[in-house]
C-alpha atoms as a PDB file:
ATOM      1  CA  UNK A   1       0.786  -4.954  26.608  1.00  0.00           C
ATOM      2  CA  UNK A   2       2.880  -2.908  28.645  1.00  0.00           C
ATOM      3  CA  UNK A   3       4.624   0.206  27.308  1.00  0.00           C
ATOM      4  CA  UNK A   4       7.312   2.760  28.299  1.00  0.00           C
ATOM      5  CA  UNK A   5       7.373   6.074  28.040  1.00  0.00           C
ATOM      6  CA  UNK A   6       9.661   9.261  27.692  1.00  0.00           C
ATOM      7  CA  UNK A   7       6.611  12.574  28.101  1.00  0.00           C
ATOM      8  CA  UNK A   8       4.755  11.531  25.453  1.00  0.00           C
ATOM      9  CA  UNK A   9       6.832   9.521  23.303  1.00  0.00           C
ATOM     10  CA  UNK A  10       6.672   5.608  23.733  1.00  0.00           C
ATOM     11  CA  UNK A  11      10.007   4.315  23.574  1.00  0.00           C
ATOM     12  CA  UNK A  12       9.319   0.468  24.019  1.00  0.00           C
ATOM     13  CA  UNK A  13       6.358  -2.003  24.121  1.00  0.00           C
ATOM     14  CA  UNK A  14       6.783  -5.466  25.235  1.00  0.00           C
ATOM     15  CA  UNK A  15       3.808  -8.072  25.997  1.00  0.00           C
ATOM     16  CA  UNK A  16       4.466  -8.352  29.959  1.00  0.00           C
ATOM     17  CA  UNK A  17       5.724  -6.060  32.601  1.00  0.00           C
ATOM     18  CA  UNK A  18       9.047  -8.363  33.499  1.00  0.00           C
ATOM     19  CA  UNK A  19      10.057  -8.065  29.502  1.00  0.00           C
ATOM     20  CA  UNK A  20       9.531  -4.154  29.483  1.00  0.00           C
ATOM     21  CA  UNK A  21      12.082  -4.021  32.807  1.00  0.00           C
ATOM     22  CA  UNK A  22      14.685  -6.043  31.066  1.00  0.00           C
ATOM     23  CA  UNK A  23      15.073  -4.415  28.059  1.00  0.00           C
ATOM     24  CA  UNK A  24      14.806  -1.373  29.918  1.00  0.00           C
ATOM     25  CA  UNK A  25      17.739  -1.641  32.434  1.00  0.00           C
ATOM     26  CA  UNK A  26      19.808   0.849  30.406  1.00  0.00           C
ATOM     27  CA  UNK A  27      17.203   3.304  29.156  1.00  0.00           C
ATOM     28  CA  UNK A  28      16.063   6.505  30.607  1.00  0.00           C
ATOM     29  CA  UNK A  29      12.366   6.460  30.952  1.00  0.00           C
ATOM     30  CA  UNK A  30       9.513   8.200  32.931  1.00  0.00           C
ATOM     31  CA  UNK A  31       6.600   5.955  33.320  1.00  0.00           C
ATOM     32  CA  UNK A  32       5.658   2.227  32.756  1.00  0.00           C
ATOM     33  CA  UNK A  33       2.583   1.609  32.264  1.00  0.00           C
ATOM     34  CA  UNK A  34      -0.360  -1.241  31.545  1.00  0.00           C
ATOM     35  CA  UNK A  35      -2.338  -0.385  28.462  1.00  0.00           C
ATOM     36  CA  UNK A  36      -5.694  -3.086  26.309  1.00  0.00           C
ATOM     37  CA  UNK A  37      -3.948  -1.166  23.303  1.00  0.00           C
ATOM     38  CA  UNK A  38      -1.177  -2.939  20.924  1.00  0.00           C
ATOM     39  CA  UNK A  39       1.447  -0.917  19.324  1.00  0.00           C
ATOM     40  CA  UNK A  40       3.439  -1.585  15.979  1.00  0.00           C
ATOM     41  CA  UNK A  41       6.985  -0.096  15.359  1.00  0.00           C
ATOM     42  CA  UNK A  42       6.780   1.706  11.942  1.00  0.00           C
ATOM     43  CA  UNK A  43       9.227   3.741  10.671  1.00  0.00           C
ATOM     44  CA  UNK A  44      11.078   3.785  14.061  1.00  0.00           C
ATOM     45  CA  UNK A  45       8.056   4.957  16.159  1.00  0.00           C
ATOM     46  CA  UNK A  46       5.320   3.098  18.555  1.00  0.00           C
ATOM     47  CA  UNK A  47       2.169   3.784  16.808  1.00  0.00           C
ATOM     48  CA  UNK A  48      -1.733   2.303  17.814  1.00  0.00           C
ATOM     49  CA  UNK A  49      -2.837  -0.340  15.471  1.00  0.00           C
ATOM     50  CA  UNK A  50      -5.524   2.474  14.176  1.00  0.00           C
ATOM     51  CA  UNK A  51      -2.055   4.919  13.188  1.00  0.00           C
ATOM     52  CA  UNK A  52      -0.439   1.612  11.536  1.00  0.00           C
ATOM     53  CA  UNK A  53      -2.928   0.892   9.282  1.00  0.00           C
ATOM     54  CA  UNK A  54      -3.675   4.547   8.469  1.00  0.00           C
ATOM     55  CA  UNK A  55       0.097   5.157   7.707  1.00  0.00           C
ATOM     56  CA  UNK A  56       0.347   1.388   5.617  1.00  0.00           C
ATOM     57  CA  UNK A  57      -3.019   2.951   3.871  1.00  0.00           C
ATOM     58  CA  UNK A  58      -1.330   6.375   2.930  1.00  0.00           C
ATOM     59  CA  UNK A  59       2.180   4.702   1.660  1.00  0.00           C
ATOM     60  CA  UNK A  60      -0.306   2.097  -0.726  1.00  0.00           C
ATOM     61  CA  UNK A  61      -2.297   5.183  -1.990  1.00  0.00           C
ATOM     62  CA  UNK A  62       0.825   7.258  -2.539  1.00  0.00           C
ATOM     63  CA  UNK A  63       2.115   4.325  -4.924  1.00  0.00           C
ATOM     64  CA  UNK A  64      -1.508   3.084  -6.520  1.00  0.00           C
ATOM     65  CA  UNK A  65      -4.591   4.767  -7.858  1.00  0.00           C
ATOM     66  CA  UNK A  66      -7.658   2.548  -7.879  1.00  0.00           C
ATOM     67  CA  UNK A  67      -8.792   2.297 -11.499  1.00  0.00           C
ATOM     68  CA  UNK A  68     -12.627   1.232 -11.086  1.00  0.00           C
ATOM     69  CA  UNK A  69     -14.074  -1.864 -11.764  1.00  0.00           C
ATOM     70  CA  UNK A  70     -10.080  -3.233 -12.294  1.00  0.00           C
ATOM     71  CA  UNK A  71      -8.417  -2.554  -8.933  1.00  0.00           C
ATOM     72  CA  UNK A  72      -5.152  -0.693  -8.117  1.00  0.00           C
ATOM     73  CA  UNK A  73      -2.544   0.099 -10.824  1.00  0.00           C
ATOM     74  CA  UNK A  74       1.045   1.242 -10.076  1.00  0.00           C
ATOM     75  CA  UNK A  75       1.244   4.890 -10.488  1.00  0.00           C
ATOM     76  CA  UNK A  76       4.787   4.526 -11.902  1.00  0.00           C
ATOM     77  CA  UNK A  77       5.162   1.108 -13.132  1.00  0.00           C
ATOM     78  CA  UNK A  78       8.472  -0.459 -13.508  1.00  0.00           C
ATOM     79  CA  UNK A  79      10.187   0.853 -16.704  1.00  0.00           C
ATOM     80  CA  UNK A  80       7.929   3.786 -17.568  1.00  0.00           C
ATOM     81  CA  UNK A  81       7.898   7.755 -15.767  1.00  0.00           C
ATOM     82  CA  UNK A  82       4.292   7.670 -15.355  1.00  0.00           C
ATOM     83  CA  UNK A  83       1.546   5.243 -15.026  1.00  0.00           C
ATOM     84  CA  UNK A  84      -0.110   7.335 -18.043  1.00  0.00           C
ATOM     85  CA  UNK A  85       3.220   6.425 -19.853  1.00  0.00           C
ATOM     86  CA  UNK A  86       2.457   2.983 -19.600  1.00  0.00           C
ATOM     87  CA  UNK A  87      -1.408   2.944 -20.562  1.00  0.00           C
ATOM     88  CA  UNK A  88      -0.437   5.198 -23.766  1.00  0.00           C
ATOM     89  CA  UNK A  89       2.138   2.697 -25.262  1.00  0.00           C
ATOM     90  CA  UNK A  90      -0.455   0.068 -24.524  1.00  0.00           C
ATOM     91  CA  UNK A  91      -2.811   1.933 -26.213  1.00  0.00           C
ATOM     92  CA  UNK A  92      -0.558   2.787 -29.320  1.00  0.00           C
ATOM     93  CA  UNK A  93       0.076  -1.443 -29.240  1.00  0.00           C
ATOM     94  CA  UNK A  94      -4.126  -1.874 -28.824  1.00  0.00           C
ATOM     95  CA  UNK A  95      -4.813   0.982 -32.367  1.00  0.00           C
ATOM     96  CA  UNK A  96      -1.681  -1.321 -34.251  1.00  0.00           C
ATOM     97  CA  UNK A  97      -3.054  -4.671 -33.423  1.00  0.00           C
ATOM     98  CA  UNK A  98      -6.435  -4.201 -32.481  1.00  0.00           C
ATOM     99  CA  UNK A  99      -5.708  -5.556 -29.345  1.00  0.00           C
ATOM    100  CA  UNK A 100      -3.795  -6.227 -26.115  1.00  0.00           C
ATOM    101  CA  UNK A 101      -2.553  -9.312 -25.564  1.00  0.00           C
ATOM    102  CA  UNK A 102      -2.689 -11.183 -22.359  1.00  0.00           C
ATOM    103  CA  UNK A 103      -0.047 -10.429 -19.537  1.00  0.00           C
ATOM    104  CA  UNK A 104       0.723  -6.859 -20.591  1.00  0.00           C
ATOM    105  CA  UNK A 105      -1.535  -5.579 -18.018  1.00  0.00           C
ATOM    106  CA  UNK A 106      -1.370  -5.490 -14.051  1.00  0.00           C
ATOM    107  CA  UNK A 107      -3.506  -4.114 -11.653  1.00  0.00           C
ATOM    108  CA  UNK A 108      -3.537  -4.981  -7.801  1.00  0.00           C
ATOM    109  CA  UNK A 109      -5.875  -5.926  -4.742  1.00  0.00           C
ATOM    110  CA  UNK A 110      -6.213  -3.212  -2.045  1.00  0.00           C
ATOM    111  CA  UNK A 111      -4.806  -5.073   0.292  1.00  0.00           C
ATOM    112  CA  UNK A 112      -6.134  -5.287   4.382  1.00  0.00           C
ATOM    113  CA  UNK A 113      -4.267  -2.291   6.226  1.00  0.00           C
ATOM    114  CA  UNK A 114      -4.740  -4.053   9.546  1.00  0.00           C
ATOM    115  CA  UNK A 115      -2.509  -7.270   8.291  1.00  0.00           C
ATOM    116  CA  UNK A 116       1.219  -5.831   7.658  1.00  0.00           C
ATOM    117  CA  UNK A 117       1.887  -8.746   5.710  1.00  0.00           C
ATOM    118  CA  UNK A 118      -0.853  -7.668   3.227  1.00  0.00           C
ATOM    119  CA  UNK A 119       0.574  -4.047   2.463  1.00  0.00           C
ATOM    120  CA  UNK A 120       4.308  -5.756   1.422  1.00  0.00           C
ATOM    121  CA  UNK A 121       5.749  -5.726  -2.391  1.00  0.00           C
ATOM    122  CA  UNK A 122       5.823  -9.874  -1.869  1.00  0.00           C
ATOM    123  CA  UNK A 123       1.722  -9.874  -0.962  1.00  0.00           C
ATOM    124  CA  UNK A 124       0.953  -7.582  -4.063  1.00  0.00           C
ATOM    125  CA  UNK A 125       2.919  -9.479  -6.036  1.00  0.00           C
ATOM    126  CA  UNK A 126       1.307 -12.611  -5.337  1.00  0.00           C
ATOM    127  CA  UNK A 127      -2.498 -11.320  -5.211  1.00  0.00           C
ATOM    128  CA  UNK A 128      -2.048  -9.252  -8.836  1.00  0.00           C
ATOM    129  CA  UNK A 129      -4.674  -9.400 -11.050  1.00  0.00           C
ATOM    130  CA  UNK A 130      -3.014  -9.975 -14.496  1.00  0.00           C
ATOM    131  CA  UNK A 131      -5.830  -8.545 -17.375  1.00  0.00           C
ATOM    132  CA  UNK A 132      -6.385 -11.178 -19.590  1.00  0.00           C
ATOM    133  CA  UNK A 133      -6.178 -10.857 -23.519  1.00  0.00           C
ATOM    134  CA  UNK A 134      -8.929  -7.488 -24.666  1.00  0.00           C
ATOM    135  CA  UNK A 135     -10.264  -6.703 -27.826  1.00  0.00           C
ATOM    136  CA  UNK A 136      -9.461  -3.035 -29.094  1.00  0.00           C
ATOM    137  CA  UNK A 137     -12.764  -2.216 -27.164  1.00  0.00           C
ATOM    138  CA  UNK A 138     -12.447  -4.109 -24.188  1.00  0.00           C
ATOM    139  CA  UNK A 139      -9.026  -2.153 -23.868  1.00  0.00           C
ATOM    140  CA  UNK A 140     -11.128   1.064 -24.812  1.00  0.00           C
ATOM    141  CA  UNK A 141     -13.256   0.940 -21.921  1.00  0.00           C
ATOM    142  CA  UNK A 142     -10.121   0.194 -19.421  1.00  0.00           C
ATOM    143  CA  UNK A 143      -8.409   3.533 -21.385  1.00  0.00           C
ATOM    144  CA  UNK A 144     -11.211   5.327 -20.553  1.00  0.00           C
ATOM    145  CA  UNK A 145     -11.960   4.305 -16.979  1.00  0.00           C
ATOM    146  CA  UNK A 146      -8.076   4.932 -16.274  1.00  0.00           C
ATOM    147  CA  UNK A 147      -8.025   8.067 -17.328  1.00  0.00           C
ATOM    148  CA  UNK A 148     -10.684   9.222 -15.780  1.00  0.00           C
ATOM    149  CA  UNK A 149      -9.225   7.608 -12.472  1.00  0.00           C
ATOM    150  CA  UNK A 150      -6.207   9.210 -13.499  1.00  0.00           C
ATOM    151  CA  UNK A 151      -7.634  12.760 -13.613  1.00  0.00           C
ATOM    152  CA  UNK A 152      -9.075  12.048 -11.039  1.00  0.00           C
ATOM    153  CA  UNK A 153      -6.511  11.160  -8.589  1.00  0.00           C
ATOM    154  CA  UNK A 154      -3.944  13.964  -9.574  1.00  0.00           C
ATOM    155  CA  UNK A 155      -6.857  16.678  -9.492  1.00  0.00           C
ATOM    156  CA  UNK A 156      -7.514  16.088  -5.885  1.00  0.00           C
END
């Protein structure tokens, strides 16, 4: 990998030293240099692999709590202001019916910060765990361990 660079700031990173020059013919730049390390543009920066996943890790975890024992769940699900929002009207449904049925609840996979493909809305999508149909107590022990999560998460 071959990168160019402005001080500090890398401005371009192309996989041999001829590609680098070409797309460089109109760009100001100080140094080109050879480096073992591959780069990632994310949000309009050159980042390390190690900074890519950290920043895909702290955009997941700014969107999804991990609920133990389930896996992630959406901190503001679609149609609702708050995850909590969400797990009291299923647990108003649960007291009525005794119940949830299948389907009504979704929690995800952490997905692998190293693959970009893995931290997209398509790959969580496709990887969700969908909560099968729960007794009043099955649901009862997922209330519980979500709030705690829950309280956990927005106390820290």
């Amino acid at each position: 990998m071959f990168i160019a660079k402005n001080n500090d700031l890398i401005i371009l990173a192309k996989d041999t030293r001829a590609e680098l020059e070409e797309a460089l013919k109109f760009m100001v730049y100080d140094t080109i240099e050879e480096t073992e390390e591959s780069y990632e543009l994310i949000n309009g920066q050159y980042v390390t692999q190690a900074e890519a996943s950290e920043i895909r890790e702290t955009e997941f975890k700014k969107s999804f709590f991990e609920v133990q024992g389930f896996g992630y769940y959406r901190k503001q699900p679609k149609g609702y202001q708050s995850a909590v929002e969400s797990m009291n009207v299923l647990f108003n449904i649960a007291n009525v019916t005794q119940g949830v049925q299948a389907g009504l609840i979704i929690f995800y996979q952490e997905p692998d910060f190293t693959n970009a493909e893995e931290c997209t809305e398509e790959w969580l999508v496709q990887h969700q765990i969908v909560m099968p149909a729960m007794t009043l107590q099955e649901f009862m022990a997922l209330y519980v361990a979500f709030m705690t999560a829950w309280n956990s998460e927005e106390h820290n």
